[in-house]
Protein backbone atom coordinates (compact mmCIF):
# COMPACT_ATOMS: atom_id res chain seq x y z
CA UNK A 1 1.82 -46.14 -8.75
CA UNK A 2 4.30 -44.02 -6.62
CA UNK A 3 3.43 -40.80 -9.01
CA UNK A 4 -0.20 -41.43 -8.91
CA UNK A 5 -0.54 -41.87 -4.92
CA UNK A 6 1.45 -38.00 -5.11
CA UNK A 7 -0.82 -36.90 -7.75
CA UNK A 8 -3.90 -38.14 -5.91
CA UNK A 9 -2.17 -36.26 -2.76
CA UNK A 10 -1.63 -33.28 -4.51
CA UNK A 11 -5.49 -33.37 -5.96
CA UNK A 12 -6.31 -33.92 -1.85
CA UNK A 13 -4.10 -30.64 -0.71
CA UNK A 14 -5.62 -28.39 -2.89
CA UNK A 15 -9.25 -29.72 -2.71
CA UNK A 16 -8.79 -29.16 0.74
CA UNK A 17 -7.12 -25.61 0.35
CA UNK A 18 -9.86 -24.83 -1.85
CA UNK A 19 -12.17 -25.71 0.93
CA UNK A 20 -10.69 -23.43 3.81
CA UNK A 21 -10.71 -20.63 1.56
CA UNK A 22 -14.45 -21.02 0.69
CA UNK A 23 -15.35 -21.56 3.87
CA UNK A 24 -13.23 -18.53 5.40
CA UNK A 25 -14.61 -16.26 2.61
CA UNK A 26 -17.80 -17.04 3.68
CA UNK A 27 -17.12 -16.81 7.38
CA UNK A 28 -15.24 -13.12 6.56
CA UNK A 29 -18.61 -12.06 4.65
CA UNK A 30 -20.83 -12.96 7.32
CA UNK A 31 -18.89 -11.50 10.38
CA UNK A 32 -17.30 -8.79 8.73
CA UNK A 33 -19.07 -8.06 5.62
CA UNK A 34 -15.75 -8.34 3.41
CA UNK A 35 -15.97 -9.43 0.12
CA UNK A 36 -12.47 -8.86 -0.60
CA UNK A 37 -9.50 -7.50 0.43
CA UNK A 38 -7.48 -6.54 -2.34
CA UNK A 39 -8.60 -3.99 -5.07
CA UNK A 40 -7.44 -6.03 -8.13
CA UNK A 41 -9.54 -4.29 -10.98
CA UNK A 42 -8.55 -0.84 -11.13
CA UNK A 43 -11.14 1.31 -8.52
CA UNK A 44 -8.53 3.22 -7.23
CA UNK A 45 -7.83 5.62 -10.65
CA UNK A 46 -4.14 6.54 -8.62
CA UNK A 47 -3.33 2.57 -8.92
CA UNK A 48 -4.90 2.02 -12.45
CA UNK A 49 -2.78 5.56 -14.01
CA UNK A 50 0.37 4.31 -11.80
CA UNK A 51 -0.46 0.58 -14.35
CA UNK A 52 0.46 2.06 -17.27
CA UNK A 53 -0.54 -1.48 -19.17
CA UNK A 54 3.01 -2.49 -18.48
CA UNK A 55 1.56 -3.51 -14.54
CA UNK A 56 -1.27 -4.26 -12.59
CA UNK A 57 -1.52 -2.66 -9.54
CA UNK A 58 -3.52 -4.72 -6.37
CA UNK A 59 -3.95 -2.29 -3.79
CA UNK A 60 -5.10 -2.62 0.25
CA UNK A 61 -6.97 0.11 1.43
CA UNK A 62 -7.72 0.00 4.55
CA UNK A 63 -9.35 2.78 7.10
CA UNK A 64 -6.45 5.06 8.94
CA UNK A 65 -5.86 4.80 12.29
CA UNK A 66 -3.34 5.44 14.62
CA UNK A 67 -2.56 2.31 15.00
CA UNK A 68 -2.22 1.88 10.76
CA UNK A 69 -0.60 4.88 11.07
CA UNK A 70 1.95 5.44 14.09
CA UNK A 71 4.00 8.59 13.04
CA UNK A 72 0.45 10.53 11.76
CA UNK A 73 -0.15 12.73 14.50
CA UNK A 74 3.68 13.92 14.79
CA UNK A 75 3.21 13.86 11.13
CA UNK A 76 0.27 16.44 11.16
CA UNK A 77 -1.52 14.09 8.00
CA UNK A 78 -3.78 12.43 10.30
CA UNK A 79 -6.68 14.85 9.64
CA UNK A 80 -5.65 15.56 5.82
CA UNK A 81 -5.35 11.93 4.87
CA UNK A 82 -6.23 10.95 1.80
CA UNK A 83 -9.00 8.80 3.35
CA UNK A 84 -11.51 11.68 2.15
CA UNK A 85 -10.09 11.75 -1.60
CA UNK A 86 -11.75 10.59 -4.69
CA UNK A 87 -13.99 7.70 -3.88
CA UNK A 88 -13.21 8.04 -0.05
CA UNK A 89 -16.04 10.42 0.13
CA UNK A 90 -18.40 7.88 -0.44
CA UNK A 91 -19.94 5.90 2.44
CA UNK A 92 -19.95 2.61 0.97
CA UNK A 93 -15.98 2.82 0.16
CA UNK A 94 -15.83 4.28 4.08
CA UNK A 95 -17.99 1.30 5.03
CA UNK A 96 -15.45 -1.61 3.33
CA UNK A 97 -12.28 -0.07 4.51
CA UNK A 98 -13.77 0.39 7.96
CA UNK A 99 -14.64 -3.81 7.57
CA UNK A 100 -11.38 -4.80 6.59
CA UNK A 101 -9.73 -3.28 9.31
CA UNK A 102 -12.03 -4.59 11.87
CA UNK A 103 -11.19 -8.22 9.99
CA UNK A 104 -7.48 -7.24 10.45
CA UNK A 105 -7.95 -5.94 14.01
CA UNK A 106 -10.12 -9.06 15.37
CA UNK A 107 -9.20 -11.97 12.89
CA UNK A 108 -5.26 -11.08 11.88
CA UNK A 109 -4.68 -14.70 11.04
CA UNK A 110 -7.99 -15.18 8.49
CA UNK A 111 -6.91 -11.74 7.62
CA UNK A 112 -3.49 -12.88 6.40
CA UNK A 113 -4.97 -16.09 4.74
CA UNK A 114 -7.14 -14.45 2.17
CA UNK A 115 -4.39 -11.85 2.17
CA UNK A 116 -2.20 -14.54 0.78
CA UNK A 117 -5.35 -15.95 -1.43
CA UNK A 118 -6.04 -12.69 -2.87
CA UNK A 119 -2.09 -12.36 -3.94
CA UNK A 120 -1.93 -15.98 -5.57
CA UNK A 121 -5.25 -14.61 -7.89
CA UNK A 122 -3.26 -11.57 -8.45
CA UNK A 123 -0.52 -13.19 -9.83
CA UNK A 124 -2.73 -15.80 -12.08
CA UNK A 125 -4.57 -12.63 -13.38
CA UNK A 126 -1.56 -10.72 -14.24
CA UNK A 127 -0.08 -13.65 -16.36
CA UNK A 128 -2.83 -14.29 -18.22
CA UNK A 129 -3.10 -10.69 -19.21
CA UNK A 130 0.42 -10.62 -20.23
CA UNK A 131 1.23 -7.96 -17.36
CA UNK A 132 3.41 -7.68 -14.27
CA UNK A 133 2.16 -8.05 -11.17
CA UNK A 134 2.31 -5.73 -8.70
CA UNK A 135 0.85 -4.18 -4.99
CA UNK A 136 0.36 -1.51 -2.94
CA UNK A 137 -0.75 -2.94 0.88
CA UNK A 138 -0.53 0.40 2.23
CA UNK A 139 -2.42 2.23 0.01
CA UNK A 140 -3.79 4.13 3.57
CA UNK A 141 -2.05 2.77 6.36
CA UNK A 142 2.01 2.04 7.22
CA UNK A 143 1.69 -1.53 8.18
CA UNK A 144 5.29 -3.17 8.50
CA UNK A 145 4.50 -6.08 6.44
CA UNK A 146 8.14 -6.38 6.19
CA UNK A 147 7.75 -8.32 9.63
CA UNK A 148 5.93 -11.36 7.75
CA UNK A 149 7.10 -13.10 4.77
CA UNK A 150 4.72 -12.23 2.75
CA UNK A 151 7.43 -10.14 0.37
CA UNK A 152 9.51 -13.36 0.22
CA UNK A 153 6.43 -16.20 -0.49
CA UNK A 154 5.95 -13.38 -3.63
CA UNK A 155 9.01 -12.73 -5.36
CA UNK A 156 7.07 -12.26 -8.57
CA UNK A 157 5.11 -9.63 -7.54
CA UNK A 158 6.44 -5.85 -7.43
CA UNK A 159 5.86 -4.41 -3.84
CA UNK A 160 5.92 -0.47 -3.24
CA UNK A 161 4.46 1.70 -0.38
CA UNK A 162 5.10 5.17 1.11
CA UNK A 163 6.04 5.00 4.77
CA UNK A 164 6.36 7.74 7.45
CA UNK A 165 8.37 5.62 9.65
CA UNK A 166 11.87 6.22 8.63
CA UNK A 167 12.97 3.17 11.00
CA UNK A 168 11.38 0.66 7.79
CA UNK A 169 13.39 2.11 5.46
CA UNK A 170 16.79 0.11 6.05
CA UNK A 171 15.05 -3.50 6.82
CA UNK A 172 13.09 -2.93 3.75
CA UNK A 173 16.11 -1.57 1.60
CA UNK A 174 17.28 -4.97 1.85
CA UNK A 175 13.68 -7.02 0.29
CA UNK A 176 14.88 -7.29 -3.63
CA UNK A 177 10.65 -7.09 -4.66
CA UNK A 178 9.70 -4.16 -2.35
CA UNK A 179 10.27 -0.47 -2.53
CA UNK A 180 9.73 2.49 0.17
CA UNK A 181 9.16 5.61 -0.53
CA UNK A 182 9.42 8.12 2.52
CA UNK A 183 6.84 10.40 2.87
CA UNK A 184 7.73 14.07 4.30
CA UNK A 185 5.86 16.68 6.63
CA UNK A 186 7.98 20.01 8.17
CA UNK A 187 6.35 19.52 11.79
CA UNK A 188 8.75 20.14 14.50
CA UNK A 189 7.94 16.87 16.03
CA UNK A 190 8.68 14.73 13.06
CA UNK A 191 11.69 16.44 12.09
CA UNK A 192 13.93 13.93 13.35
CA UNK A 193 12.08 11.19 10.92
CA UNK A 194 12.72 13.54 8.10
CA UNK A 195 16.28 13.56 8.83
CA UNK A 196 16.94 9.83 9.31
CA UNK A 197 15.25 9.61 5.85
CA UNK A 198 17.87 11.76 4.35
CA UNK A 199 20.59 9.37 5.28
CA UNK A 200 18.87 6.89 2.82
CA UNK A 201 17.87 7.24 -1.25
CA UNK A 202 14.40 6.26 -0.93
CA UNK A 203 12.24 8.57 -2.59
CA UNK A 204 10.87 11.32 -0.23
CA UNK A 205 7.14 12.27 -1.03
CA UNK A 206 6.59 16.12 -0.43
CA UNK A 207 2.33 17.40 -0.86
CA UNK A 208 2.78 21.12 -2.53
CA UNK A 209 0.25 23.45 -2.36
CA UNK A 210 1.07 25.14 -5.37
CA UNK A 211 3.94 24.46 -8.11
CA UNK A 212 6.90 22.55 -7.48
CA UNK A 213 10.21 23.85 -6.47
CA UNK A 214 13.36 22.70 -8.86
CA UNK A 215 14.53 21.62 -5.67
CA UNK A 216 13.69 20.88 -1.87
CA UNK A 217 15.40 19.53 0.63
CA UNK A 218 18.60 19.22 -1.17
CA UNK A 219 17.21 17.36 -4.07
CA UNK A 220 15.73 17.96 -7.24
CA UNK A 221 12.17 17.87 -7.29
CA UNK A 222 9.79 15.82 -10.47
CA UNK A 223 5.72 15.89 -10.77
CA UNK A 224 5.14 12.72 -8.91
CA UNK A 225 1.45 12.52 -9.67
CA UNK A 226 1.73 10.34 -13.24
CA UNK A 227 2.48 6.70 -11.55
CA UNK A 228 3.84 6.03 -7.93
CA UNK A 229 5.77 2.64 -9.64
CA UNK A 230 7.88 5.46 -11.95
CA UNK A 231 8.25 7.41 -8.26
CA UNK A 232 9.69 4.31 -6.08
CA UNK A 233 12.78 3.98 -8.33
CA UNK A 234 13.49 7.77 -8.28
CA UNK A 235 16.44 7.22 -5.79
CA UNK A 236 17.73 10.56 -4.05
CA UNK A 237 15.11 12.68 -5.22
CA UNK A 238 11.83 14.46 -4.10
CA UNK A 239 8.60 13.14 -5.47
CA UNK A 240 6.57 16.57 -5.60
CA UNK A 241 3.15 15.49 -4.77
CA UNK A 242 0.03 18.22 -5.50
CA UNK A 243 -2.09 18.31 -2.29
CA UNK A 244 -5.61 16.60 -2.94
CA UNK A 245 -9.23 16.58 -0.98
CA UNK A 246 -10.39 19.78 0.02
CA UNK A 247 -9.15 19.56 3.44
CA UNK A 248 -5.31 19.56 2.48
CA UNK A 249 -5.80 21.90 -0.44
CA UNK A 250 -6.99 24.58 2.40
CA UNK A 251 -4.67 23.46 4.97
CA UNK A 252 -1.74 25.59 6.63
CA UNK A 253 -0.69 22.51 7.97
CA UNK A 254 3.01 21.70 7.85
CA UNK A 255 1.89 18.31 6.18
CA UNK A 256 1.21 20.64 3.09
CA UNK A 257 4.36 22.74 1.85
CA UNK A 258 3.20 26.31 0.56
């Protein structure tokens, strides 16, 4: 009797968690015009090559901003973001990542629900296929998602971002399922990021023009383009990154080594 009332409880909790999500899915399509938050099914080619059929790679794309994206303008990469690569040219791709960050910015809490939802599906995908799980939530932006416990309520799942905030890089040093990779620009102004980033191993993401260096700032340099999960366990060394959308190819920025 006991084990039947907690079944029959059980049944209740999810019927009713099944509910809310229906009913916030429907709310988020008719406010915001969100279907989804998560790319799941391989859009974004960078996330499907980074797979490899050993993961699958969710990834959050939302639409840059300052506040996404605190340390762009010192960086310089505000204008050469790749928010204009690949599909980014396209307005309907512009259009959803513009109406998940309006969900984000106006609803943060229904935000982080189907945030959550979206992850659980994730994870039942992955299994089924036989694959690991894994995420990108800043595919676009540098969101500290570190200050939620949304790492921790997913230990199965393999987190990894780039960041340009070198003050994430300790905090998130110690999450066992999430890897940083610091992502570098020679501006004066951001300088001093670039340095505190040298005191760690993270990774350190450099956009070249042209072909790689053997080595730059201190470190040896490898083609980081094949798969960013291969490039968040490359500890102490530069992730040479080739410079993509026309705007950084024919950029003098500082963003862009030469």
């Amino acid at each position: 009797m006991i084990l039947y009332l907690i079944n029959r409880e059980s049944k209740k909790m999810i019927t009713n968690t099944v509910k809310e999500i229906k009913e916030i899915k429907e709310y988020v399509k008719h406010t915001y015009n969100v279907n989804c938050l998560l790319d799941r099914f391989g859009a974004n080619t960078k996330l499907k090559k980074s797979s490899k059929g050993i993961y699958n790679v969710a990834g959050l794309s939302l639409m840059p901003s300052i506040k996404f994206c605190p340390m762009s303008i010192k960086a310089g990469c505000f204008e050469l973001c790749l928010k204009s690569a690949g599909r980014g040219r396209f307005n309907n791709v512009v259009n959803a990542r513009n109406n998940k960050s309006n969900l984000y910015n106006n609803d943060y809490d229904l935000f982080m629900k189907l945030l959550r939802y979206e992850l659980e599906l994730h994870v039942v995908n992955c299994y089924k296929n036989n694959v690991n799980p894994s995420a990108r939530l800043n595919v676009l932006s540098d969101i500290p998602y570190e200050k939620t416990d949304i790492f921790n309520e997913y230990e199965e799942i393999y987190f990894y971002d780039y960041t340009k905030r070198a003050n994430r890089l300790e905090e998130c040093n110690r999450i066992n399922n999430y890897k940083l990779m610091f992502s570098y620009s020679g501006r004066d102004a951001y300088l001093n990021q670039v340095g505190k980033a040298l005191d760690f191993s993270n990774p350190i993401a450099v956009v070249f023009r042209n072909t790689f260096p053997k080595y730059f700032l201190g470190r040896e340099v490898f083609d980081g383009d094949l798969s960013d999960i291969d490039n968040s366990t490359k500890y102490n060394k530069v992730i040479g990154l080739k410079a993509k959308g026309s705007l950084a190819k024919n950029s003098f920025n500082d963003f862009v080594v030469a």
